[in-house]
Protein backbone atom coordinates (compact mmCIF):
# COMPACT_ATOMS: atom_id res chain seq x y z
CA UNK A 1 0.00 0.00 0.00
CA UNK A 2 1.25 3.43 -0.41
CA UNK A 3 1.72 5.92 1.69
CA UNK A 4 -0.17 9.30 1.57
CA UNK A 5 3.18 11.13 0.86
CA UNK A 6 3.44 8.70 -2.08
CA UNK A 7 -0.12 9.03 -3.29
CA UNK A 8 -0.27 12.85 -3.07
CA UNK A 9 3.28 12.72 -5.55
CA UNK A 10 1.55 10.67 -8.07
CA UNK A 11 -1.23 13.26 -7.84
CA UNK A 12 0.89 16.14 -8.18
CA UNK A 13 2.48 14.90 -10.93
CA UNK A 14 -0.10 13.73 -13.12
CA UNK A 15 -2.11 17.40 -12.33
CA UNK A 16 1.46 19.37 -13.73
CA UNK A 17 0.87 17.53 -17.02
CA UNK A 18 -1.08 19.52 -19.89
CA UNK A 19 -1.97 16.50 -22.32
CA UNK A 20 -5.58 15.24 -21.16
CA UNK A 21 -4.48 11.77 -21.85
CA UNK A 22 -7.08 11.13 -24.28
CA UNK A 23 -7.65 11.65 -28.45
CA UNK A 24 -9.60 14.11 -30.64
CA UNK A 25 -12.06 12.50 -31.93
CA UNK A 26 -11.93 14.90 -35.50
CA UNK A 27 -8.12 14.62 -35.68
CA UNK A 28 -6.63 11.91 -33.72
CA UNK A 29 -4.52 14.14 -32.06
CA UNK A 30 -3.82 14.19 -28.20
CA UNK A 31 -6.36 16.80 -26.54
CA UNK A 32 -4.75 19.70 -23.72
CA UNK A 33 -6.19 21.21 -21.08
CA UNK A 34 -7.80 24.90 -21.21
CA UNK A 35 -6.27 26.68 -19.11
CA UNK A 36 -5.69 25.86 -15.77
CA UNK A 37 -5.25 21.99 -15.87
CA UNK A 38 -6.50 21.75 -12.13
CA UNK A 39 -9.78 23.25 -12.42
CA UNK A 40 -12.71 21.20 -12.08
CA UNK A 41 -16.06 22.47 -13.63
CA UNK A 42 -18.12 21.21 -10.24
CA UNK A 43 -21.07 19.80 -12.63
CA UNK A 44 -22.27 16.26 -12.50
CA UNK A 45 -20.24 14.19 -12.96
CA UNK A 46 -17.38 16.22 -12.60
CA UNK A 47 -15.67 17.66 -15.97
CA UNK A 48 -12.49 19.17 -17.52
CA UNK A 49 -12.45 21.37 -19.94
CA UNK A 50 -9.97 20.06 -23.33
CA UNK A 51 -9.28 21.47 -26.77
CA UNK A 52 -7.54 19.91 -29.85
CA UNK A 53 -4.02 22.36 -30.96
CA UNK A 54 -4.23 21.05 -34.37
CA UNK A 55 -7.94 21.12 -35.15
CA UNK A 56 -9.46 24.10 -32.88
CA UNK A 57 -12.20 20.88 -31.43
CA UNK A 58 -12.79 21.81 -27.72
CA UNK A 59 -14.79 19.64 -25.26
CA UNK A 60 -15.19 18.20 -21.89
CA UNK A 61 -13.63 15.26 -20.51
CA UNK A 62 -14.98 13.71 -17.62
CA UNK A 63 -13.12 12.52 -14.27
């Protein structure tokens, strides 16, 4: 099990990043993060909002 120094790390780290981790669906390209990559739009379910560099697609990805 990992510890909560450990966990909070992995968290850290994977918030710093700006690629969303997941694929335009237009372009096939790797969707970013608008803006701030650690705010949460507080809807239901909870959502991030993403845009495409190459093709101008912008969406929201939820977490």
């Amino acid at each position: 099990m990992r510890t909560l120094d450990e966990h909070n790390l992995e968290k850290n780290f994977h918030w710093a990043s700006t690629s969303a981790g997941v694929t335009c669906p237009k372009c096939k390209t790797e969707l970013k993060y608008r803006g701030n990559p650690s705010m949460v739009l507080l809807t239901y379910p909870p959502r991030q909002s993403v845009f495409c560099p190459d093709c101008g697609f912008t969406g929201y990805k939820q977490i």
